[in-house]
PDB file of N, CA and C in Angstrom:
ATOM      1  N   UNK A   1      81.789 179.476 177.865  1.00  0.00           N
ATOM      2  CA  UNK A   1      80.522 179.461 177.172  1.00  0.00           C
ATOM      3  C   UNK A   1      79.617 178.472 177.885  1.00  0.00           C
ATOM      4  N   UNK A   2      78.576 178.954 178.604  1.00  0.00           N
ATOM      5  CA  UNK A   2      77.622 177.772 178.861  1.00  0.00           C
ATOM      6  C   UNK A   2      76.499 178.135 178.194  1.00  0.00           C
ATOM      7  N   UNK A   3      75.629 177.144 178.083  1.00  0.00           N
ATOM      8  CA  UNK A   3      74.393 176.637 177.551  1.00  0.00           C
ATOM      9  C   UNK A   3      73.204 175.844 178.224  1.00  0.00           C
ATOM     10  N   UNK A   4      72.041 175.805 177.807  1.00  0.00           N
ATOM     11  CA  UNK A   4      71.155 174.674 178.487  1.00  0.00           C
ATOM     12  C   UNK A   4      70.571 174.374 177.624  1.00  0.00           C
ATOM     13  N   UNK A   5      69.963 173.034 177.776  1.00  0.00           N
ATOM     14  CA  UNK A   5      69.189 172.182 176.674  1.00  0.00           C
ATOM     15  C   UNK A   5      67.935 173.110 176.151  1.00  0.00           C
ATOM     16  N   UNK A   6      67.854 173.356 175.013  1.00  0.00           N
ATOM     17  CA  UNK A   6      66.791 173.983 174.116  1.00  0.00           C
ATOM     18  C   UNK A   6      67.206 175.460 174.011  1.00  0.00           C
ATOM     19  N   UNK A   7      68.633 175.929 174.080  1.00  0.00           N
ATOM     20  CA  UNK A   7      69.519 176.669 173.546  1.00  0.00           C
ATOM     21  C   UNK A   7      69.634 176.882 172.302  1.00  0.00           C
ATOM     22  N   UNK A   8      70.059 178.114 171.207  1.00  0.00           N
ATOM     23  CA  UNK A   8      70.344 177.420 169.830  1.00  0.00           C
ATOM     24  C   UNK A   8      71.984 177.990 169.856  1.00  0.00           C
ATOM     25  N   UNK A   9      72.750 177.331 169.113  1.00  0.00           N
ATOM     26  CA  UNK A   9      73.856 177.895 169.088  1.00  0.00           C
ATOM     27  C   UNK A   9      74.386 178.158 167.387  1.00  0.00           C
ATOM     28  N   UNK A  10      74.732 179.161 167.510  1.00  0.00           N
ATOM     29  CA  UNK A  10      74.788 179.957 166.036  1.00  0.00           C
ATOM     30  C   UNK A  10      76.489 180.387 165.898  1.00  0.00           C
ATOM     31  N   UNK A  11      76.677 179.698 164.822  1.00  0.00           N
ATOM     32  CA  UNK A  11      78.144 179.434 164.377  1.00  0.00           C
ATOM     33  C   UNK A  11      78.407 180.457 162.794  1.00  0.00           C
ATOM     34  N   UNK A  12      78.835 181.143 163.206  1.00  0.00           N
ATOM     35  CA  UNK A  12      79.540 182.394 162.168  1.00  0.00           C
ATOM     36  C   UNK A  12      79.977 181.724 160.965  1.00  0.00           C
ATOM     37  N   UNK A  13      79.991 182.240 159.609  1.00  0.00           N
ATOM     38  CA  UNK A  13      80.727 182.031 158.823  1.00  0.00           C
ATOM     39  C   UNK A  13      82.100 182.122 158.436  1.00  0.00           C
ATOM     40  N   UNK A  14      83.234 181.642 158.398  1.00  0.00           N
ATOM     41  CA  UNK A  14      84.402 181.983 158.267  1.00  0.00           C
ATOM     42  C   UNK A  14      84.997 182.361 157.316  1.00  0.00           C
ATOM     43  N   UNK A  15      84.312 182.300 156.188  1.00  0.00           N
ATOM     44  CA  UNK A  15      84.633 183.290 155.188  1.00  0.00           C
ATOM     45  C   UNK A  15      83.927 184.263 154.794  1.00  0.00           C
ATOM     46  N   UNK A  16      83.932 184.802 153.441  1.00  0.00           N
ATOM     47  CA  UNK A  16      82.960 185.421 152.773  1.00  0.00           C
ATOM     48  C   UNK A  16      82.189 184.675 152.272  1.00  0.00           C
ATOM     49  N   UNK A  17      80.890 184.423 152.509  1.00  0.00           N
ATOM     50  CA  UNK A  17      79.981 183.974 151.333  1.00  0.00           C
ATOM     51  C   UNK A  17      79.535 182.638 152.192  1.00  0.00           C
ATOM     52  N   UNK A  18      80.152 182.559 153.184  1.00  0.00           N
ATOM     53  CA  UNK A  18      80.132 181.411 154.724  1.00  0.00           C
ATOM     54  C   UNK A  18      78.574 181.764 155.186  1.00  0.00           C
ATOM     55  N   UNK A  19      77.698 181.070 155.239  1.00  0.00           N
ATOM     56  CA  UNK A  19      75.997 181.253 155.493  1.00  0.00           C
ATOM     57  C   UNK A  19      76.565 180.903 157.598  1.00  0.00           C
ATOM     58  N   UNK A  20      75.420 181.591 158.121  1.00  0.00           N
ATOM     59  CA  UNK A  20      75.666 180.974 159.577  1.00  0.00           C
ATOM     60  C   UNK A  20      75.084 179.966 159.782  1.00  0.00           C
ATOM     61  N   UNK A  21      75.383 178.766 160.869  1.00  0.00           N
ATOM     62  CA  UNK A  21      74.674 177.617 160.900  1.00  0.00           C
ATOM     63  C   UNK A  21      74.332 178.012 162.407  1.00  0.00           C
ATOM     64  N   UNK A  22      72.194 177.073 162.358  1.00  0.00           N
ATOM     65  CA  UNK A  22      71.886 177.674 163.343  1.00  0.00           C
ATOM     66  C   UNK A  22      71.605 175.882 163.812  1.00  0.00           C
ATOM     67  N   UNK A  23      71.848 175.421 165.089  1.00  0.00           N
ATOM     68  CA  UNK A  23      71.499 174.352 165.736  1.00  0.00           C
ATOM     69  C   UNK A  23      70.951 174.396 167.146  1.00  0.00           C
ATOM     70  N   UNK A  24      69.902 173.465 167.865  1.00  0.00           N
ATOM     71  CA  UNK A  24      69.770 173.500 168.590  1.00  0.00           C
ATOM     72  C   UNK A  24      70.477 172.406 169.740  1.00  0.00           C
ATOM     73  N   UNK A  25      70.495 172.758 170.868  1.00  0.00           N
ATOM     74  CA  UNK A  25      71.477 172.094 172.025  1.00  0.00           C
ATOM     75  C   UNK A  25      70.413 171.789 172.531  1.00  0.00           C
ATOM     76  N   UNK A  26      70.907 170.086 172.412  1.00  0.00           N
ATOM     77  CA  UNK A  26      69.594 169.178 172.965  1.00  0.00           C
ATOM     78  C   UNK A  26      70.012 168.250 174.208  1.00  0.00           C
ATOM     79  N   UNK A  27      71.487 168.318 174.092  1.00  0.00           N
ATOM     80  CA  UNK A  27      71.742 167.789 175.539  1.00  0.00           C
ATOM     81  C   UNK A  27      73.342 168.782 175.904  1.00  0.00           C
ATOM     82  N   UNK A  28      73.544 169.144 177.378  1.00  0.00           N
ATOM     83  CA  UNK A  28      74.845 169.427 177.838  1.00  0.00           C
ATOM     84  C   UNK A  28      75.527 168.441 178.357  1.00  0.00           C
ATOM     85  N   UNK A  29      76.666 168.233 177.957  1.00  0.00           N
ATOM     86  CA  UNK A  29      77.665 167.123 177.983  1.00  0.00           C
ATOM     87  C   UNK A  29      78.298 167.302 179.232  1.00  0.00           C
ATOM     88  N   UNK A  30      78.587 168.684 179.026  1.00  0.00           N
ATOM     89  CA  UNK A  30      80.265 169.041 180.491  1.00  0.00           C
ATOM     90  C   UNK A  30      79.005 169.801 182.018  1.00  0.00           C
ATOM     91  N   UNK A  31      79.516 170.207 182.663  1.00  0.00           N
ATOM     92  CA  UNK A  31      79.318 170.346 183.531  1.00  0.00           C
ATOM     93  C   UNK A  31      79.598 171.981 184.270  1.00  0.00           C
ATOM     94  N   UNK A  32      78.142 172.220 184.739  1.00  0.00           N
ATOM     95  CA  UNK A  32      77.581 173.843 184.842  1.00  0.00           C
ATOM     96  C   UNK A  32      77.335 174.513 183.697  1.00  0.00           C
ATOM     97  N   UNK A  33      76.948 173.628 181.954  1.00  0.00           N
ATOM     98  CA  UNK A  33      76.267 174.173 181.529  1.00  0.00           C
ATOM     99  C   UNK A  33      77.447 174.430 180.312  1.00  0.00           C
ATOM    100  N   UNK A  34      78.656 174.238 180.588  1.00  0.00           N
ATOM    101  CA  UNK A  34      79.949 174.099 179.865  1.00  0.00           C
ATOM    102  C   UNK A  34      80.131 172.949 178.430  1.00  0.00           C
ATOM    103  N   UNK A  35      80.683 173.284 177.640  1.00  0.00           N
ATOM    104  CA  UNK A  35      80.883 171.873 176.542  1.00  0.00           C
ATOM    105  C   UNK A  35      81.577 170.997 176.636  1.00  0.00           C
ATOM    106  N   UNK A  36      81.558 169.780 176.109  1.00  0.00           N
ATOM    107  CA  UNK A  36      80.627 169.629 174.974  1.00  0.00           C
ATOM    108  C   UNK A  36      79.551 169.866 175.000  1.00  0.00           C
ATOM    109  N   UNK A  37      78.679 169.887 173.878  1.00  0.00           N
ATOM    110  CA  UNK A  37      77.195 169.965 173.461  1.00  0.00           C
ATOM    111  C   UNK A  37      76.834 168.915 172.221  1.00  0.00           C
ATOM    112  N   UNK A  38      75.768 168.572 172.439  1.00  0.00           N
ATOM    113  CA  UNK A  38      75.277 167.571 171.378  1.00  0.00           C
ATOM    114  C   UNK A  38      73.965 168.358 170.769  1.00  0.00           C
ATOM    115  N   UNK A  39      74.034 168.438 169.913  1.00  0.00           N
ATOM    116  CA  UNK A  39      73.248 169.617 169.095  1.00  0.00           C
ATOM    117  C   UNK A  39      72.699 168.817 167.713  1.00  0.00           C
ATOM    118  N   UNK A  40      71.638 169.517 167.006  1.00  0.00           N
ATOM    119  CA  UNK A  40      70.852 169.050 166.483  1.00  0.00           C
ATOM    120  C   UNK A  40      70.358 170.048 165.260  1.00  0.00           C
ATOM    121  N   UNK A  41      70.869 169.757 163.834  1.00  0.00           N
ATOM    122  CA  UNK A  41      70.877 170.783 162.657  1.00  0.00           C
ATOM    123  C   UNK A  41      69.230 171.002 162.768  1.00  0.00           C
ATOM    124  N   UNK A  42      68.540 172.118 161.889  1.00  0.00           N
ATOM    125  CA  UNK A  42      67.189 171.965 160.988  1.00  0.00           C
ATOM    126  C   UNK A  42      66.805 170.036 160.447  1.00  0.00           C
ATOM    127  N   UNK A  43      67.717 170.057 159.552  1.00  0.00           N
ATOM    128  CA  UNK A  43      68.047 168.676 158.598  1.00  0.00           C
ATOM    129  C   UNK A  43      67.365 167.314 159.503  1.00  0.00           C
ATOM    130  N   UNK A  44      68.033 167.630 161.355  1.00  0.00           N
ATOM    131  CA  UNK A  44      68.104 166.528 161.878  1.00  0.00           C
ATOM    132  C   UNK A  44      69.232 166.042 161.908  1.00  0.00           C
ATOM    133  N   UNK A  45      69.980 165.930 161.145  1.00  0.00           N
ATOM    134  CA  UNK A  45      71.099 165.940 162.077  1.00  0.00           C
ATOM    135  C   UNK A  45      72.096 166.092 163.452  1.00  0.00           C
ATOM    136  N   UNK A  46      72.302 165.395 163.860  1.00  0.00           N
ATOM    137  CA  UNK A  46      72.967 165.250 165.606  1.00  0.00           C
ATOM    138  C   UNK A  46      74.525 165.092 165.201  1.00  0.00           C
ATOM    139  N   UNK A  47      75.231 165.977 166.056  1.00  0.00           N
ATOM    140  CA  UNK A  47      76.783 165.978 166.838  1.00  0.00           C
ATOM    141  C   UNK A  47      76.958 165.963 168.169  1.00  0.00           C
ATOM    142  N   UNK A  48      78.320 165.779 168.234  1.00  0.00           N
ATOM    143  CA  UNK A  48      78.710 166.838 169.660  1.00  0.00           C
ATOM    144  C   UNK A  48      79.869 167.276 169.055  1.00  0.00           C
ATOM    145  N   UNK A  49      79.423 168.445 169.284  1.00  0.00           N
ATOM    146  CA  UNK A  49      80.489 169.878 169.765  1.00  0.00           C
ATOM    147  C   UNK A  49      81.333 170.466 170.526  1.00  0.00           C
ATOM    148  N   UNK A  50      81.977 171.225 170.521  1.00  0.00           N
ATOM    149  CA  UNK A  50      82.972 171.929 171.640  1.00  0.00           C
ATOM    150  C   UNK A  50      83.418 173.137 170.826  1.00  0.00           C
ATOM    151  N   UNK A  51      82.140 174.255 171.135  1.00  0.00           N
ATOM    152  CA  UNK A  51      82.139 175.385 169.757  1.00  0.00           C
ATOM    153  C   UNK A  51      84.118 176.537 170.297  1.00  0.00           C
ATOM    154  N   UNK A  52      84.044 177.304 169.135  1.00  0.00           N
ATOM    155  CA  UNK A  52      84.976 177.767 169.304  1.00  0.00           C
ATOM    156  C   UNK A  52      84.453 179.307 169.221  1.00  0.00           C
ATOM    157  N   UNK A  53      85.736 180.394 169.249  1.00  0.00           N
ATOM    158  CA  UNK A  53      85.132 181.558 169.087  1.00  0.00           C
ATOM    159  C   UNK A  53      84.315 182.050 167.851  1.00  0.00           C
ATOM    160  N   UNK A  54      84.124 181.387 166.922  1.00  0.00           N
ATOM    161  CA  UNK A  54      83.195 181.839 166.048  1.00  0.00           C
ATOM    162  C   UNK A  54      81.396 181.304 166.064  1.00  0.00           C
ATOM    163  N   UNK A  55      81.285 181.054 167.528  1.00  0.00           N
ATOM    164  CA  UNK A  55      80.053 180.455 168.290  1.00  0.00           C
ATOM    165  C   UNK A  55      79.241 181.225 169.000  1.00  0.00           C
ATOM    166  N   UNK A  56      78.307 181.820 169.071  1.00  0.00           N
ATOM    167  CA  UNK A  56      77.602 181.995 170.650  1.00  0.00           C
ATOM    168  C   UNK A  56      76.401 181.653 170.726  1.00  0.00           C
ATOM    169  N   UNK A  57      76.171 181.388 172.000  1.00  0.00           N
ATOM    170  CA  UNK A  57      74.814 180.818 172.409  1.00  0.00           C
ATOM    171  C   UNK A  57      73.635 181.781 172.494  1.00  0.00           C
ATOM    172  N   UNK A  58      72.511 181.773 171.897  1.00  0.00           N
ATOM    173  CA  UNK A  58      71.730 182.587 172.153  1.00  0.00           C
ATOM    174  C   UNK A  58      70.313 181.668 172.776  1.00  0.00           C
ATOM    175  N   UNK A  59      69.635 182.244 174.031  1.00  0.00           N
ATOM    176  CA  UNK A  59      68.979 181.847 174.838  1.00  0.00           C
ATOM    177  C   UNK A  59      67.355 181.816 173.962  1.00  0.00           C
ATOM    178  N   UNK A  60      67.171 180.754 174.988  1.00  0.00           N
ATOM    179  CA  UNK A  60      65.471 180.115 174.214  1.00  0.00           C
ATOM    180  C   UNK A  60      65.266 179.346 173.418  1.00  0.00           C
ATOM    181  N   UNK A  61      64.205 177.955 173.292  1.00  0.00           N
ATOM    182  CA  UNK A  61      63.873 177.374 172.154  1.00  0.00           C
ATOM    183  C   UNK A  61      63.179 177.900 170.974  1.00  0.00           C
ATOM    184  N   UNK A  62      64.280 177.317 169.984  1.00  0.00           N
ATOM    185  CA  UNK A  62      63.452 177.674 168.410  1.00  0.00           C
ATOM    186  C   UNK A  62      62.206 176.920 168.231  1.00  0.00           C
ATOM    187  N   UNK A  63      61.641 177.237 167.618  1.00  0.00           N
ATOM    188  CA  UNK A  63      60.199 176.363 167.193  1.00  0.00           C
ATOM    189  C   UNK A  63      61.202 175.539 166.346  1.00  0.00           C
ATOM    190  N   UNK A  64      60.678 174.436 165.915  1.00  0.00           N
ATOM    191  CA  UNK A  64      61.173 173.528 164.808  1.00  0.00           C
ATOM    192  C   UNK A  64      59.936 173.185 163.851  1.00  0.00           C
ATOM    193  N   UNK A  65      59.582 173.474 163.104  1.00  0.00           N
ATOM    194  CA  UNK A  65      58.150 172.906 162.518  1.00  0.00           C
ATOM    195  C   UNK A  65      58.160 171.450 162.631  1.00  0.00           C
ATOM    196  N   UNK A  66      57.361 170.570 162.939  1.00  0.00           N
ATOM    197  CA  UNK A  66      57.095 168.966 162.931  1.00  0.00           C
ATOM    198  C   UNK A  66      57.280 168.785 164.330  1.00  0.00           C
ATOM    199  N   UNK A  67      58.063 169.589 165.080  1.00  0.00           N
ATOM    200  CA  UNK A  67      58.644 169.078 166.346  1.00  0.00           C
ATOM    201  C   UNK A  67      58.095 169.958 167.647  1.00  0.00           C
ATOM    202  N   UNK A  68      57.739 169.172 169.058  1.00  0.00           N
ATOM    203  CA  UNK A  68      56.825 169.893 169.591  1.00  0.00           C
ATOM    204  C   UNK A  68      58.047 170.534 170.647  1.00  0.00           C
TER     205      UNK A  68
END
């Protein structure tokens, strides 16, 4: 799985009734674009990651309202 900064990466629900979580990848950690990822909820919230198969990256920045 690679990624680049202003990526969003969208994480599946694992159950029923599991909402998807959508974050944006604000920095790449590993190397050629590989994880970790340090990512960044709606909320504001910051991690780093190392998504699994219930992950994929989908290309382009989200708008964020407040944020340019």
């Amino acid at each position: 799985m690679r990624a680049k900064t202003g990526d969003r990466m969208v994480t599946h629900g694992r159950t029923v009734g599991d909402t998807e979580r959508v974050t944006e990848i604000i920095e790449v950690l590993g190397e050629n674009g590989e994880p970790p990822f340090r990512v960044r909820s709606a909320d504001g919230h910051e991690s780093v990651v190392s998504p699994g198969p219930d992950s994929e990256i989908k290309s382009g920045r989200r708008r964020t309202p407040g944020r340019g």
